[in-house]
Protein backbone atom coordinates (compact mmCIF):
# COMPACT_ATOMS: atom_id res chain seq x y z
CA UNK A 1 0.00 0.00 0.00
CA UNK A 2 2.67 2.53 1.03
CA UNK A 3 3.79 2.28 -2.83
CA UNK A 4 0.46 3.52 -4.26
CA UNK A 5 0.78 6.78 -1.63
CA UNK A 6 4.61 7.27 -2.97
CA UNK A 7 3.30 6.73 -6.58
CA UNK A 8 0.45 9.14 -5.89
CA UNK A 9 2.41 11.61 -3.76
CA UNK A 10 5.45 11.78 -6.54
CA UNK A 11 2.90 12.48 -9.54
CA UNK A 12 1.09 15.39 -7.84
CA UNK A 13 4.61 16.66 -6.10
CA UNK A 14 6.07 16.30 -10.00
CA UNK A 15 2.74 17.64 -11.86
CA UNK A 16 2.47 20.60 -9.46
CA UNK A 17 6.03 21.78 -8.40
CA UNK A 18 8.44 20.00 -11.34
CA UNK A 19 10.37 18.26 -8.85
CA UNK A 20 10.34 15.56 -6.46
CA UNK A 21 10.50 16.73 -2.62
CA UNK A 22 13.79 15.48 -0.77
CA UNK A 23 11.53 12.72 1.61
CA UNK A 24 10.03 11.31 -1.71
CA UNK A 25 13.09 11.50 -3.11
CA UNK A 26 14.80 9.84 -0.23
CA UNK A 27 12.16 7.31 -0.36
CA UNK A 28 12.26 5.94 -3.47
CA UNK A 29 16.17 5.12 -3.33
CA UNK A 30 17.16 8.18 -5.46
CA UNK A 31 19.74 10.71 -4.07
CA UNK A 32 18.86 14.56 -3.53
CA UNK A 33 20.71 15.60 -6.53
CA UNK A 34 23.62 17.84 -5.82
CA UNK A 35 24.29 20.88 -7.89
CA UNK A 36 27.79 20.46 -10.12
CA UNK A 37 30.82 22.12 -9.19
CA UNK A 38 31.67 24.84 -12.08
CA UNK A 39 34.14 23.52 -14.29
CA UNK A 40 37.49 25.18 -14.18
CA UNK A 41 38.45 27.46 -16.98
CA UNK A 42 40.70 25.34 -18.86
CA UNK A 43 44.20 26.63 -18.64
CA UNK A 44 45.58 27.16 -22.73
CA UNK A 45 47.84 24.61 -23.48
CA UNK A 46 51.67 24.55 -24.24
CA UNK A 47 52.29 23.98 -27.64
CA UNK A 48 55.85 22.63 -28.39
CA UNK A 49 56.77 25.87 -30.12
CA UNK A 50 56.42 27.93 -27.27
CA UNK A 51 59.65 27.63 -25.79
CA UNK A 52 61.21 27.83 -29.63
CA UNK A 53 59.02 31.25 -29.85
CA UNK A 54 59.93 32.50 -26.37
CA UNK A 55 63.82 32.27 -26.28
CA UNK A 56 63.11 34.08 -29.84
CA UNK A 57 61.44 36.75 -27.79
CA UNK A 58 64.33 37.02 -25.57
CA UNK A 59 67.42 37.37 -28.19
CA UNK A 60 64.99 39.42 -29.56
CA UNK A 61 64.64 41.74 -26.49
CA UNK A 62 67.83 41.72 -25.11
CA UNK A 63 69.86 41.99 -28.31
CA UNK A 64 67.53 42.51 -31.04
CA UNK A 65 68.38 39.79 -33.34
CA UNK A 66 65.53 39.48 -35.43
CA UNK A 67 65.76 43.25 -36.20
CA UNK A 68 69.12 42.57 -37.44
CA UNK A 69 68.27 39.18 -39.44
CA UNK A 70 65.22 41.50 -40.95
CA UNK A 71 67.68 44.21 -41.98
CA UNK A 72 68.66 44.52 -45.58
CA UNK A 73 72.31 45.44 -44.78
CA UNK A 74 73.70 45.47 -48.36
CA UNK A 75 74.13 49.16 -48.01
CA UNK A 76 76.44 48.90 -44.62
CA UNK A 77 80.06 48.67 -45.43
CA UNK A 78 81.86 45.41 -43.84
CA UNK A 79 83.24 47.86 -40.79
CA UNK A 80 79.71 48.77 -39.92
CA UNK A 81 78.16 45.17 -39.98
CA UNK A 82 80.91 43.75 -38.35
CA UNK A 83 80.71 46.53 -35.83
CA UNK A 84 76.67 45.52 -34.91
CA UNK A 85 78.00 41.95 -34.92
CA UNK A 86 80.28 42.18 -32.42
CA UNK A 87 77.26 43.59 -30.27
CA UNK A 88 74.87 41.42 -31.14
CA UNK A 89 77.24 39.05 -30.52
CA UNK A 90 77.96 38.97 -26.73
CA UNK A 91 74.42 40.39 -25.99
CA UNK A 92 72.77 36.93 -27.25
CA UNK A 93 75.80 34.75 -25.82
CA UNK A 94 74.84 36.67 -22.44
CA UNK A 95 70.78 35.38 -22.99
CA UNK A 96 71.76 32.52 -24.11
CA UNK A 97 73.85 31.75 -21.11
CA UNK A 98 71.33 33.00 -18.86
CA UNK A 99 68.10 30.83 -19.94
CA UNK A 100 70.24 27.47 -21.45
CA UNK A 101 73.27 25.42 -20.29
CA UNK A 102 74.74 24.14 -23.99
CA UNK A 103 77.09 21.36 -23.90
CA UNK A 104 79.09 19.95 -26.91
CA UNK A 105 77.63 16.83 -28.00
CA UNK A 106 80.75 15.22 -28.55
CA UNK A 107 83.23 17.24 -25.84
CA UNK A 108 86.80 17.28 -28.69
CA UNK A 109 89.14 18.77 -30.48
CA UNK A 110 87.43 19.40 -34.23
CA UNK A 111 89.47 18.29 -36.85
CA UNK A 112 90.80 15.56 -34.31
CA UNK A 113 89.60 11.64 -34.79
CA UNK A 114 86.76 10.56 -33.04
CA UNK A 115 85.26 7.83 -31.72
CA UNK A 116 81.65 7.28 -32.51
CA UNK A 117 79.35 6.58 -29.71
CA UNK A 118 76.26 6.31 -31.45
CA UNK A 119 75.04 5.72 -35.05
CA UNK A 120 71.93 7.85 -34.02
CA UNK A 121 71.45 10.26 -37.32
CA UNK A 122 70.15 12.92 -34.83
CA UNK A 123 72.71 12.34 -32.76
CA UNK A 124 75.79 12.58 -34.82
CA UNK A 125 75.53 12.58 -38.86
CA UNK A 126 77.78 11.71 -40.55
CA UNK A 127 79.74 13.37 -43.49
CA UNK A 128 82.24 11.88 -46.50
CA UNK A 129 82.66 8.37 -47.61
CA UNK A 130 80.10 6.94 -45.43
CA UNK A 131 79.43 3.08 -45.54
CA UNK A 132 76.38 1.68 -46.93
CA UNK A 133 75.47 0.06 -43.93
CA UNK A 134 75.31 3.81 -42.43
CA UNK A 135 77.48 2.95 -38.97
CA UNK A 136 80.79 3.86 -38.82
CA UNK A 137 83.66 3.44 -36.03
CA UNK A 138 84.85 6.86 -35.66
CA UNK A 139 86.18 9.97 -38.25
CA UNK A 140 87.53 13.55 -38.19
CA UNK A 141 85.59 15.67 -35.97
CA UNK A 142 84.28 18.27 -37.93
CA UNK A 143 81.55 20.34 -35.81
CA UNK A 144 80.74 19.41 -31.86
CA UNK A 145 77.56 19.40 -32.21
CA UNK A 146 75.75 21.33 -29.38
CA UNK A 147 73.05 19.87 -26.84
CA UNK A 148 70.73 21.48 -24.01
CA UNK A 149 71.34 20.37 -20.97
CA UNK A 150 69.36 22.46 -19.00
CA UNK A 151 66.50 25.05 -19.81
CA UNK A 152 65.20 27.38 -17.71
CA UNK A 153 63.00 29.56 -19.66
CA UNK A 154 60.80 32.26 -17.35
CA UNK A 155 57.36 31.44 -17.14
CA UNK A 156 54.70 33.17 -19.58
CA UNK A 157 52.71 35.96 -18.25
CA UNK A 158 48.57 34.87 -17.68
CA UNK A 159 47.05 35.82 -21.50
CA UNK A 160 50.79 36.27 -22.82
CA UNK A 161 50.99 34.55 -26.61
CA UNK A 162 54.78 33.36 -27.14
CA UNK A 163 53.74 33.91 -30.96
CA UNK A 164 54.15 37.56 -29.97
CA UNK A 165 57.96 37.94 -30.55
CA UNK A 166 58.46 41.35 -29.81
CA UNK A 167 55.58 44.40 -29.51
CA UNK A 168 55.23 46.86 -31.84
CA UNK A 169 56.33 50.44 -30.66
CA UNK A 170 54.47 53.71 -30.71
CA UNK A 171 55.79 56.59 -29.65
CA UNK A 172 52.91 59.28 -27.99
CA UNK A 173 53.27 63.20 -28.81
């Protein structure tokens, strides 16, 4: 009997209010729903260019490379580009130092003979009369090779896009 008064008691409750009270609710085995939690605004993600993009920024800021590479400097005698050189030189060895320990893949004297480690192609490629087989013993050095062994990039700003190299200027008068 006490099933035909919850059956009754849940149709008018329903019909007359849209919802079922919490005893009827309780009742009949079903739990008082809870309201959701909000859903966290998803944070944007890191994309693997970012850090490519951001030490960019940096040489960018603190030496202002990409001006440079963006320069048409067929005009500039060979004094005055190697003058800005020089400059931009030891300003992006300083960043560079600052945000990335570089180590020589293979730590030698170039032009010396080597010893091969690794046949790894991204590791060490090889130049000259390579075998067919593609591994080879050792050769002449002829570039280190460089490797990070440590980045330590500063963390984007909340809303900062690392596509955003540099700002544009504008001077106010």
């Amino acid at each position: 009997m006490s099933r035909i008064v919850l059956a009754f008691r849940s149709f008018f409750a329903i019909l007359f209010s849209g919802r079922l009270p919490a005893d009827l609710a309780q009742a009949l085995g079903l739990g008082v729903p809870k309201a959701a939690p909000a859903a966290p605004k998803p944070q944007p993600q890191a994309r693997p260019s970012d850090g490519a993009l951001q030490i960019l920024g940096i040489l960018q800021r603190d030496s202002r490379l990409i001006d440079f590479l963006m320069e048409d400097i067929s005009a500039y005698s060979d004094d005055q580009v190697g003058a800005a050189v020089r400059t931009l030189h030891d300003q992006s060895r300083e960043s560079l130092n600052r945000y990335l320990h570089l180590a020589p893949v293979i730590d030698a004297v170039e032009g010396s003979f080597t010893k091969i480690e690794t046949n790894d192609p991204a590791v060490v490629k090889l130049l000259g009369n390579v075998p067919v087989s593609g591994k080879a013993q050792g050769g002449l050095l002829r570039h280190k090779g460089w490797r990070a062994e440590k980045i330590d990039l500063p963390a984007l700003a909340a809303g900062q896009s690392a596509a955003i190299l540099a700002p544009a200027e504008v001077e106010i008068e």
